[in-house]
Protein backbone atom coordinates (compact mmCIF):
# COMPACT_ATOMS: atom_id res chain seq x y z
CA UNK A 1 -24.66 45.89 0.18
CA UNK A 2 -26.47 43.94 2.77
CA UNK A 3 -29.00 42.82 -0.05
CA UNK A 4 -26.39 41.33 -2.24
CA UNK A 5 -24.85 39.93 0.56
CA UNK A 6 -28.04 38.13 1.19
CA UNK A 7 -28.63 37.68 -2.38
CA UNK A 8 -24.74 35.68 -2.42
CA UNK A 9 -25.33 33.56 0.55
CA UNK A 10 -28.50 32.29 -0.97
CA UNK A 11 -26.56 31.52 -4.22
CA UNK A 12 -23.53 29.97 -2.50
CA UNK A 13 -26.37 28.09 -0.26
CA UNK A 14 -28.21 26.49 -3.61
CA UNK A 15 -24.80 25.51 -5.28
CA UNK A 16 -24.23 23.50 -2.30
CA UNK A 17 -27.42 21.94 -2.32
CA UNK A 18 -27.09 21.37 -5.85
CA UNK A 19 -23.77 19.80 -5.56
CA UNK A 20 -24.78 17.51 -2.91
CA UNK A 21 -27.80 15.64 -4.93
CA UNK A 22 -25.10 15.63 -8.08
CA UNK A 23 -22.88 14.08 -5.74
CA UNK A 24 -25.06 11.56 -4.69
CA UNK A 25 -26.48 10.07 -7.77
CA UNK A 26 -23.11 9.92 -9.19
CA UNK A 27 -21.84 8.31 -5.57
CA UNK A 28 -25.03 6.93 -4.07
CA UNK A 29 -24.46 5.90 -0.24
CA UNK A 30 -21.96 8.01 0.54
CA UNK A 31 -21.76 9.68 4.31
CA UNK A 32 -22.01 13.00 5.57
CA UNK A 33 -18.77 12.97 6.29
CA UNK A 34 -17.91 11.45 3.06
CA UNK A 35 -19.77 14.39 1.43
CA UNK A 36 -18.21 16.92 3.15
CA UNK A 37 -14.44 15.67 2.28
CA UNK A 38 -15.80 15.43 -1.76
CA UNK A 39 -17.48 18.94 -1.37
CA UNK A 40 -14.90 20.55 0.39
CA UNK A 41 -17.45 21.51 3.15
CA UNK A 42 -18.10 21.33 6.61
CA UNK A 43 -19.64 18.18 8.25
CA UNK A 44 -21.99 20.58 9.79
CA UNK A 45 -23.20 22.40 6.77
CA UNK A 46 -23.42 19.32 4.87
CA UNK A 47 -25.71 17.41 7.64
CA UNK A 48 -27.97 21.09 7.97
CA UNK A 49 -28.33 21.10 3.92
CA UNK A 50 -28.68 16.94 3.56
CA UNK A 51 -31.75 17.61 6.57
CA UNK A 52 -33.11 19.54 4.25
CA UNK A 53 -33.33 17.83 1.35
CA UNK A 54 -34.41 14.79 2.82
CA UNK A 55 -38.09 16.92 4.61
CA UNK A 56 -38.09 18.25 0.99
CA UNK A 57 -37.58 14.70 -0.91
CA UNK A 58 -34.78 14.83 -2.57
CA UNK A 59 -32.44 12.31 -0.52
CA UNK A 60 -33.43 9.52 1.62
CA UNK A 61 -31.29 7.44 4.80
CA UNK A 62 -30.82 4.11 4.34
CA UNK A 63 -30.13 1.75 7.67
CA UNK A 64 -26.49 0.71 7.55
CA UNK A 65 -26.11 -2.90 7.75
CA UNK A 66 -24.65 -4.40 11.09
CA UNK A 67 -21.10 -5.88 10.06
CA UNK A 68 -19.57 -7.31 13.38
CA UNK A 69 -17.01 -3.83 13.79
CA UNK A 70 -17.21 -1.72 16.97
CA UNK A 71 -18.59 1.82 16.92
CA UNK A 72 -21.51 3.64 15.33
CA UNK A 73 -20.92 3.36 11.13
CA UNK A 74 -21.79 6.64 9.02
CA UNK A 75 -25.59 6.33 7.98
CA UNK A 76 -25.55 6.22 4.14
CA UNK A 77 -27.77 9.19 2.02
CA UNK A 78 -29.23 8.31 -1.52
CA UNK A 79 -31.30 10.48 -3.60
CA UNK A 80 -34.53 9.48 -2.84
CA UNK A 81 -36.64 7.71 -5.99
CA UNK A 82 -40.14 7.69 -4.85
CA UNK A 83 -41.37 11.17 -3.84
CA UNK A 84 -40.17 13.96 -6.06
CA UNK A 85 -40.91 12.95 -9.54
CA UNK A 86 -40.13 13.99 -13.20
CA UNK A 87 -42.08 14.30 -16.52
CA UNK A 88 -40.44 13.54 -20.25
CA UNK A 89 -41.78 14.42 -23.52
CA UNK A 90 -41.17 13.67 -26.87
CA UNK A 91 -42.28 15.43 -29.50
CA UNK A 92 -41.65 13.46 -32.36
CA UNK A 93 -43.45 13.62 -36.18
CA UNK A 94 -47.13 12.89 -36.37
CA UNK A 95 -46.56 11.67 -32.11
CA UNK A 96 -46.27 12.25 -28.67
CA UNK A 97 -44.73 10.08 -25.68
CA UNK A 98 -44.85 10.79 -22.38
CA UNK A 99 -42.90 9.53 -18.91
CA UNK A 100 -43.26 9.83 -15.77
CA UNK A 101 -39.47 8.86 -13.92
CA UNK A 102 -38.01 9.23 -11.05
CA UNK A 103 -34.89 11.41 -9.62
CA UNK A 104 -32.47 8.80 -10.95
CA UNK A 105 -33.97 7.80 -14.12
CA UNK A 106 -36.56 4.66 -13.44
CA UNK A 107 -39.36 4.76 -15.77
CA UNK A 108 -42.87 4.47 -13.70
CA UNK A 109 -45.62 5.42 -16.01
CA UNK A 110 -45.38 5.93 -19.80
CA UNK A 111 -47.98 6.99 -22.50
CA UNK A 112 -48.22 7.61 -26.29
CA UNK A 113 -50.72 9.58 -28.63
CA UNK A 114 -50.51 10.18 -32.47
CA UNK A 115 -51.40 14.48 -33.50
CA UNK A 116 -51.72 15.60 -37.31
CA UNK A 117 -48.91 16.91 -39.22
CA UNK A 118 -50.55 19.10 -41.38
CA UNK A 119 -52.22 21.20 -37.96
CA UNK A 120 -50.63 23.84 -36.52
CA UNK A 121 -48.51 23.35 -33.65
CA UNK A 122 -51.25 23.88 -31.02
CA UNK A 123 -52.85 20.85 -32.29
CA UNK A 124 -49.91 18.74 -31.20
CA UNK A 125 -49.17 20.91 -27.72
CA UNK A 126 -53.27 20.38 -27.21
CA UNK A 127 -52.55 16.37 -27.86
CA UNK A 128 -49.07 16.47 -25.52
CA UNK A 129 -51.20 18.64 -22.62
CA UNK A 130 -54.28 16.27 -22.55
CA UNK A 131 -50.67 12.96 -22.67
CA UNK A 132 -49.40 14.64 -20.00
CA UNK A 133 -52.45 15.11 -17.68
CA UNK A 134 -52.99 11.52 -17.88
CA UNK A 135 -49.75 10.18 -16.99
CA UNK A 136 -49.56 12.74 -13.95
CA UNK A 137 -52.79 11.40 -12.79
CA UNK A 138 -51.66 8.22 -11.84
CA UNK A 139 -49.03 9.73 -9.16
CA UNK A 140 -50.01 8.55 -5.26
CA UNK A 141 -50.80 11.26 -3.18
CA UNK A 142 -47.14 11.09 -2.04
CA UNK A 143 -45.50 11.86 -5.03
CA UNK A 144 -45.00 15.42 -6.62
CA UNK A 145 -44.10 16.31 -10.01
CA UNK A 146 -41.04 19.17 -9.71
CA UNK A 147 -40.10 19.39 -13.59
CA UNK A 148 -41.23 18.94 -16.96
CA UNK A 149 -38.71 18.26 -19.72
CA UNK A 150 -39.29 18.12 -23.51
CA UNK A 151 -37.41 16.90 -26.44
CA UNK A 152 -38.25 18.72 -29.74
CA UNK A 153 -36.80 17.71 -33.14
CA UNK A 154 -35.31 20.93 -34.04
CA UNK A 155 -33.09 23.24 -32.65
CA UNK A 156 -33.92 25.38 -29.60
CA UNK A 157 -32.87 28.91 -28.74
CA UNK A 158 -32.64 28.51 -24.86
CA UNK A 159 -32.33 32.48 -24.47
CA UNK A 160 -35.67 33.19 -26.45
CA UNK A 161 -37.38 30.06 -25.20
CA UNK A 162 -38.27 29.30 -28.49
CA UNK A 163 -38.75 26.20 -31.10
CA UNK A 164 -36.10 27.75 -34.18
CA UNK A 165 -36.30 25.43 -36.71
CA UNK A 166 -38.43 22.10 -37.06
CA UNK A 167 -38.18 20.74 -40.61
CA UNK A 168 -40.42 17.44 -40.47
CA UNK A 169 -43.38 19.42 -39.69
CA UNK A 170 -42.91 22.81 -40.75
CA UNK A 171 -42.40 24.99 -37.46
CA UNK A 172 -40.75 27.77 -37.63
CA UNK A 173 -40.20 30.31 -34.57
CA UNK A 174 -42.45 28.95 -32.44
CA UNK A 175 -42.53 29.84 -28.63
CA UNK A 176 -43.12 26.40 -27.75
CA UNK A 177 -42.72 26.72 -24.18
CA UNK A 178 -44.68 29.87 -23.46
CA UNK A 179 -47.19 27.67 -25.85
CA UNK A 180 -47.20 24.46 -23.06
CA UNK A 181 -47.18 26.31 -20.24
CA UNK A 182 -50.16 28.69 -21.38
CA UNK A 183 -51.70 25.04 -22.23
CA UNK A 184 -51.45 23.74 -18.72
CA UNK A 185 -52.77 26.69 -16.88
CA UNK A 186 -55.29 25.94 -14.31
CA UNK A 187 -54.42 22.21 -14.66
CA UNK A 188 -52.49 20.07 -12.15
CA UNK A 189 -49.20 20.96 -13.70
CA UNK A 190 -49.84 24.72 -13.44
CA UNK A 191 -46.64 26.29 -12.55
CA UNK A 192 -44.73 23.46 -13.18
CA UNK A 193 -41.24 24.62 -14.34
CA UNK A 194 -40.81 23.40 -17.83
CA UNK A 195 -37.56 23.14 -20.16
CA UNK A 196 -36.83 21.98 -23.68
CA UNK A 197 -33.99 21.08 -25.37
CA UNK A 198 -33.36 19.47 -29.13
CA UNK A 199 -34.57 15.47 -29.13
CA UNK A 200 -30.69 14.58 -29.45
CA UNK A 201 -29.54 16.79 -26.83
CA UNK A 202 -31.78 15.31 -24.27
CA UNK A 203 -31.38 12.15 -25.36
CA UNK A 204 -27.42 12.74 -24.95
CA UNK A 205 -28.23 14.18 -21.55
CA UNK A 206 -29.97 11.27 -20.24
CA UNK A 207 -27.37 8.92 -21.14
CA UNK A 208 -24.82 10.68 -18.76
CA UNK A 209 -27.67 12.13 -16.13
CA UNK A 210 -29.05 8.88 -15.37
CA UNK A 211 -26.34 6.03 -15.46
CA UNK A 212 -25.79 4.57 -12.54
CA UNK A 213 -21.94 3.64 -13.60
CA UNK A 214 -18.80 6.64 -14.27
CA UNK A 215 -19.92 8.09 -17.54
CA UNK A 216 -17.67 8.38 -20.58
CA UNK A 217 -16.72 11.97 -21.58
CA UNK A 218 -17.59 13.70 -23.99
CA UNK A 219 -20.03 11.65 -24.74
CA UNK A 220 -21.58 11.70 -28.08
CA UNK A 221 -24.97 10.45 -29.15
CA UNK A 222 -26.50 10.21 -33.10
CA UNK A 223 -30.30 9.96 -33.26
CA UNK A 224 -31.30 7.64 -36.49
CA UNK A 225 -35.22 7.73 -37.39
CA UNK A 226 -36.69 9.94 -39.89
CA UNK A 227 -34.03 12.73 -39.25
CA UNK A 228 -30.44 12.38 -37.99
CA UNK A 229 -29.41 14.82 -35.21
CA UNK A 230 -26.48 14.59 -32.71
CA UNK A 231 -26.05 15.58 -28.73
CA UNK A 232 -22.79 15.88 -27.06
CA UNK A 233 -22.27 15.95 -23.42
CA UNK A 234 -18.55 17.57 -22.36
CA UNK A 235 -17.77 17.48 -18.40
CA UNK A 236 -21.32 17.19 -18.00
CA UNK A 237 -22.54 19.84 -19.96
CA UNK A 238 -24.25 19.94 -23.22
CA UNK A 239 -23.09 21.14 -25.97
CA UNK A 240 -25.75 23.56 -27.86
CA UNK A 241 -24.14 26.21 -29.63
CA UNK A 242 -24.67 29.83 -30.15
CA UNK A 243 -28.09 29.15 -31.57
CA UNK A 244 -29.15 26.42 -29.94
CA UNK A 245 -28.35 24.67 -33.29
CA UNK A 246 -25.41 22.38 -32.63
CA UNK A 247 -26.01 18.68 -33.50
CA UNK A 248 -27.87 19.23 -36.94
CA UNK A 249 -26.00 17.03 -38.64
CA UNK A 250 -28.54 15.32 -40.62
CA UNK A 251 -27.92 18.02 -43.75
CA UNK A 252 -23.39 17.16 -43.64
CA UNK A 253 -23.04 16.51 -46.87
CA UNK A 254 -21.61 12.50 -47.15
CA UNK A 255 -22.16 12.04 -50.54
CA UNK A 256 -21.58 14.60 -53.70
CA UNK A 257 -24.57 14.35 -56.44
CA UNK A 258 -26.14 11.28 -53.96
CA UNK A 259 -29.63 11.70 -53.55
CA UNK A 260 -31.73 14.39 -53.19
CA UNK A 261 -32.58 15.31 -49.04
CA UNK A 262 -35.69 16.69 -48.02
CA UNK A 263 -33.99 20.62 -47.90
CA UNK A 264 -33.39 20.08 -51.22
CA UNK A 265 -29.29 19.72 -51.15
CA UNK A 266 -27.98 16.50 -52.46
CA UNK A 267 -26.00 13.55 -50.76
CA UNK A 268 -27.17 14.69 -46.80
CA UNK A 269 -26.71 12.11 -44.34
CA UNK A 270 -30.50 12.33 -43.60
CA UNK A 271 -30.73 11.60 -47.44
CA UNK A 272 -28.49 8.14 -47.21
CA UNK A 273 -29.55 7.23 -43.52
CA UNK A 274 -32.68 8.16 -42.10
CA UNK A 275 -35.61 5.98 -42.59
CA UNK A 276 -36.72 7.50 -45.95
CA UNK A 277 -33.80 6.07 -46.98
CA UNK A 278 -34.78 2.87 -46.25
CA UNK A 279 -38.73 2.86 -46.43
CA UNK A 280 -39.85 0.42 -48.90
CA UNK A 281 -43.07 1.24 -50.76
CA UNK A 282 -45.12 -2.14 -49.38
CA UNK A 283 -44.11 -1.67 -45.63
CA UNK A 284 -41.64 -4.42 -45.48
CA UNK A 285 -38.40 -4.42 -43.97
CA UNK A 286 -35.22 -2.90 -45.81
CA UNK A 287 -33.49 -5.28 -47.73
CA UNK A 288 -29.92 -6.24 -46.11
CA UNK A 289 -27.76 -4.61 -49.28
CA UNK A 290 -30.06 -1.32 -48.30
CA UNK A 291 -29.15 -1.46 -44.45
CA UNK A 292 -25.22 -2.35 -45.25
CA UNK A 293 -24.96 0.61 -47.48
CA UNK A 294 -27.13 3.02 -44.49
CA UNK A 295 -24.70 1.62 -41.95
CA UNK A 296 -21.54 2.32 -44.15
CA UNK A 297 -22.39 6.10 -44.21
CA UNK A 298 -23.75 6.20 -40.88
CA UNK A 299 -20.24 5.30 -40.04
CA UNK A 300 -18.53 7.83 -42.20
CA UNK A 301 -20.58 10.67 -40.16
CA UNK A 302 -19.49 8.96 -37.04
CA UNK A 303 -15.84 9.13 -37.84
CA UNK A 304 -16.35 12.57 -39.18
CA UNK A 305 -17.49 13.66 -35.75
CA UNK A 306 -15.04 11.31 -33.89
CA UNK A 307 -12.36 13.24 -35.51
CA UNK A 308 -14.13 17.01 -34.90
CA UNK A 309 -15.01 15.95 -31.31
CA UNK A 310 -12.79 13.05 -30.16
CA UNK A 311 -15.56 11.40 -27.78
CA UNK A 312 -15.23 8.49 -25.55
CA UNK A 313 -17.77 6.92 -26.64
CA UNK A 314 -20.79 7.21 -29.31
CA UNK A 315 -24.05 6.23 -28.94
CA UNK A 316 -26.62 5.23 -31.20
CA UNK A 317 -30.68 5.96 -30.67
CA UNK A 318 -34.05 6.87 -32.59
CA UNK A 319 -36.58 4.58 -33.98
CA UNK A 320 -34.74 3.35 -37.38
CA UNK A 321 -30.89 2.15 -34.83
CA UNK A 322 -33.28 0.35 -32.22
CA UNK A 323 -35.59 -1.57 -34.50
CA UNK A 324 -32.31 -2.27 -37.12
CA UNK A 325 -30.19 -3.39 -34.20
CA UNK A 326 -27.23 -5.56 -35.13
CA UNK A 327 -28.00 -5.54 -38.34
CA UNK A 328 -27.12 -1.82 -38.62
CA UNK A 329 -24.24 -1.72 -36.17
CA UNK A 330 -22.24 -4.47 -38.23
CA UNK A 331 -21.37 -1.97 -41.06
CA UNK A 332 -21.00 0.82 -38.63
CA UNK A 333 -18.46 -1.33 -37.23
CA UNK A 334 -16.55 -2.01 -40.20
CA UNK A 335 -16.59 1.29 -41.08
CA UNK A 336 -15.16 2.76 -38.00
CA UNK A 337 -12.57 0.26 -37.61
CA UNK A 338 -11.59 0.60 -41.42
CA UNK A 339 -10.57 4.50 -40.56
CA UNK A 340 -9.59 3.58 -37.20
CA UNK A 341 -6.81 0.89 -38.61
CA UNK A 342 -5.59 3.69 -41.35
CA UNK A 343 -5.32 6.39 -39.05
CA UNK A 344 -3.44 3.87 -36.36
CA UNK A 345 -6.30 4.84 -33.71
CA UNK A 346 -8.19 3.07 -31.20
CA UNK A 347 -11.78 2.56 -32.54
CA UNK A 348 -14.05 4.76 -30.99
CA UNK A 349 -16.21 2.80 -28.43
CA UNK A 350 -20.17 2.50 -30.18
CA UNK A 351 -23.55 1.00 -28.05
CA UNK A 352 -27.08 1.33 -28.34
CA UNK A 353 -29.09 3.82 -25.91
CA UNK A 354 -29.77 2.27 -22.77
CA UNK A 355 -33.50 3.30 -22.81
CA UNK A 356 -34.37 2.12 -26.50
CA UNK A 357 -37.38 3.44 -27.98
CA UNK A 358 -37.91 5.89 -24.77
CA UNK A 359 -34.00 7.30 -25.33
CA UNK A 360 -35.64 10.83 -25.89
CA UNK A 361 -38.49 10.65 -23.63
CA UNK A 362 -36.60 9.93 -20.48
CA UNK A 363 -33.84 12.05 -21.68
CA UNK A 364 -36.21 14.86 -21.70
CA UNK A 365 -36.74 14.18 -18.06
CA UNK A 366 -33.34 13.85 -17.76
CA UNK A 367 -33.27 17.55 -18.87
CA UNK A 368 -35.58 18.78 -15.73
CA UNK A 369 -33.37 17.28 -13.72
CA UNK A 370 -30.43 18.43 -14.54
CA UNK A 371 -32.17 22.10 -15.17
CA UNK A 372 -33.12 21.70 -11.60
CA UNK A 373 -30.41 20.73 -9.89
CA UNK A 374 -27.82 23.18 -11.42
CA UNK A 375 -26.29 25.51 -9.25
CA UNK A 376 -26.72 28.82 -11.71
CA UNK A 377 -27.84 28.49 -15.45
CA UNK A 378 -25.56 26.51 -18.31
C-alpha cells in the first residue's frame, strides 16, 4: 500500500506540473496566485512546483513593470523559450526537414536533405539521423534538447510504435521508432525520448499547441501535396482512431468513374486534388481551369468533413495549398459557401497554416511537447 501510495503522489505531483506549463503557454504571465485560483491549488504548492520548473527550464520570471500603485505586484511566470529545446521531423517523399524550436513554437534552426525512394526505409532514417545531428549541433551549451517529434505520411499505431501504412513509398509495418532511436545510439541524442504521429496529425497539433491566441475547437486541418490526409484536434486532443488511421482521407471517394488514384480505386480525392493531379508534364504551373476544378473538390471533402465533424475552423497545409495560395482558396471558398447558403449554415471558418512550408515539421515538435507535458498518456 505504501508503494502505491508513493507511486499516486508522484502521479498527482506530475499532473500538476504538467498542468502548470499548459497553463502558462495558453495564459503566459500569469501569477502564482493566479495559477493557483485556475488550478484549483494551493499558493504554496504552486510556488514549490513553479521553483521547480524554473532550476529545470521550463518557466522563467519576468520583472513586473513599476506602474505608480502601492504594494509589491505578483511577479509574472512564462514558459521559458531559450533553454529546454525541441526537435521536428518530417518525413516526407524522396525528403527530410528538420527543426529545432523552442517550448512555445519559435523556429531557431531548420535543415533539409533529399533520401531515395526506391531504398529501404533505413536509407531515409540514416539521411534523417545524420539531418538531425546537424541541426542539434548548433545548440549553445545552454540549451538542451528534451524531445524529438516526427511526422510520417502514413498512419501510426501508437500502441505498437510502429509506421502501419505508408503508400508513397511503399512501407509497410515498419517499427520506425525503435528504427530512429537504434539510429541515434551513442550519438548526442541518445536517449532522447522520441514520438511520431501521422504528418496531418502533427501538423493539426501544432496549430493548437503553439498559438499564442484561444484556439478554435475542434480544429480541423487537410494536408494538400502529393497525398491528402486530415488531423483533428478536439479539447486539445487528437483525434487518431483505433488504428492510428483516422485522417486518411485522401482515398473518400468524391467522384464516381473520375480518375484512376494511385490504390487503384477511381474518383479519390488524392486522385482530383493532390499534386499529381495537377503536375504538368514540362514543370510549369497548373493551368487556372486545372486549379478551379482541384479547389472545387477540395471543397466538397471539406464540407463532407464539416458536416461529419462540425469544426470551428479548417485549416489548409502541405506543399501543393502553400505554393497555390489564393488561387486555390477562391474555389474552396465558393464551394463551401455554396453548401453553406443551401443548408442555411454559417460557412465554416478556412486559413492557411501559420507555419507554411514547415506546418509538419514544427508540428512534429509540437508533438514532443505536448507528449511531454501530458499528465498520463492520450
Amino acid at each position: 500500500m505504501k508503494t502505491q501510495g508513493a507511486s499516486g503522489q508522484a502521479w498527482l505531483k506530475r499532473g500538476n506540473r504538467m498542468a502548470l506549463i499548459r497553463r502558462l503557454r495558453v495564459h503566459p504571465g500569469q501569477s502564482r496566485v493566479d495559477l493557483a485560483h485556475a488550478l484549483g491549488l494551493t499558493k504554496s504548492t504552486v510556488s514549490a512546483l513553479a521553483r521547480e520548473l524554473i532550476d529545470e527550464g521550463w518557466l522563467v520570471e519576468r520583472e513586473v513593470i513599476a506602474t505608480g500603485d502601492l504594494g509589491r505586484r505578483p511577479t509574472p511566470l512564462f514558459v521559458d523559450p531559450s533553454r529546454l529545446l525541441l526537435l521536428g521531423t518530417q518525413v516526407g517523399i524522396g525528403h527530410v526537414r528538420v527543426v529545432l524550436t523552442s517550448l512555445t513554437g519559435e523556429v531557431l534552426q531548420a535543415r533539409s536533405a533529399g533520401y531515395d525512394t526506391s531504398l529501404d526505409v533505413e536509407a531515409c532514417i540514416g539521411e534523417l539521423t545524420r539531418t538531425m545531428l546537424a541541426v542539434a549541433a548548433r545548440c549553445s551549451k545552454a540549451q538542451r534538447i528534451i524531445g524529438i517529434g516526427v511526422g510520417l505520411p502514413g498512419g501510426v499505431d501508437q500502441a505498437r510504435d510502429q509506421l502501419v501504412f505508408a503508400p508513397h513509398v511503399h512501407w509497410h509495418q515498419v517499427p520506425f521508432g525503435a528504427l530512429l532511436r537504434e539510429a541515434l545510439q551513442g550519438t548526442p541524442l541518445s536517449g532522447v525520448p522520441v514520438f511520431m504521429q501521422n504528418d496531418a496529425d502533427v501538423a493539426a497539433l501544432g496549430e493548437t499547441e503553439f498559438n499564442p491566441s484561444p484556439v478554435a475547437d475542434p480544429l480541423l486541418l487537410v494536408l494538400v501535396g502529393e497525398g491528402v490526409g486530415a488531423g483533428l484536434v478536439v479539447g486539445g486532443r487528437l483525434l487518431t482512431g483505433a488504428r492510428g488511421l483516422a485522417g486518411e482521407v485522401g482515398h473518400m471517394v468524391l467522384q464516381i468513374d473520375g480518375p484512376r488514384c494511385s490504390c487503384g480505386r477511381r474518383g479519390c480525392a488524392e486522385a482530383l486534388i493532390g499534386s499529381r493531379a495537377l503536375l504538368q508534364e514540362d514543370g510549369a504551373s497548373p493551368p487556372a481551369p486545372a486549379v478551379a476544378r482541384a479547389g472545387h473538390y477540395l471543397g466538397v471533402l471539406l464540407q463532407n468533413l464539416a458536416v461529419a465533424y462540425d469544426p470551428a475552423c479548417i485549416v489548409l497545409g502541405g506543399g501543393t495549398a502553400v505554393a497555390l495560395g489564393d488561387a486555390l482558396l477562391a474555389p474552396v471558398r465558393a464551394t463551401l459557401q455554396q453548401y453553406a447558403e443551401a443548408a442555411g449554415l454559417p460557412e465554416p471558418t478556412l486559413r492557411l497554416s501559420r507555419f507554411g512550408a514547415d506546418a509538419i515539421a514544427v508540428g512534429a515538435a509540437a508533438l514532443a511537447g505536448y507528449r511531454l507535458t501530458q499528465p498520463s498518456p492520450d
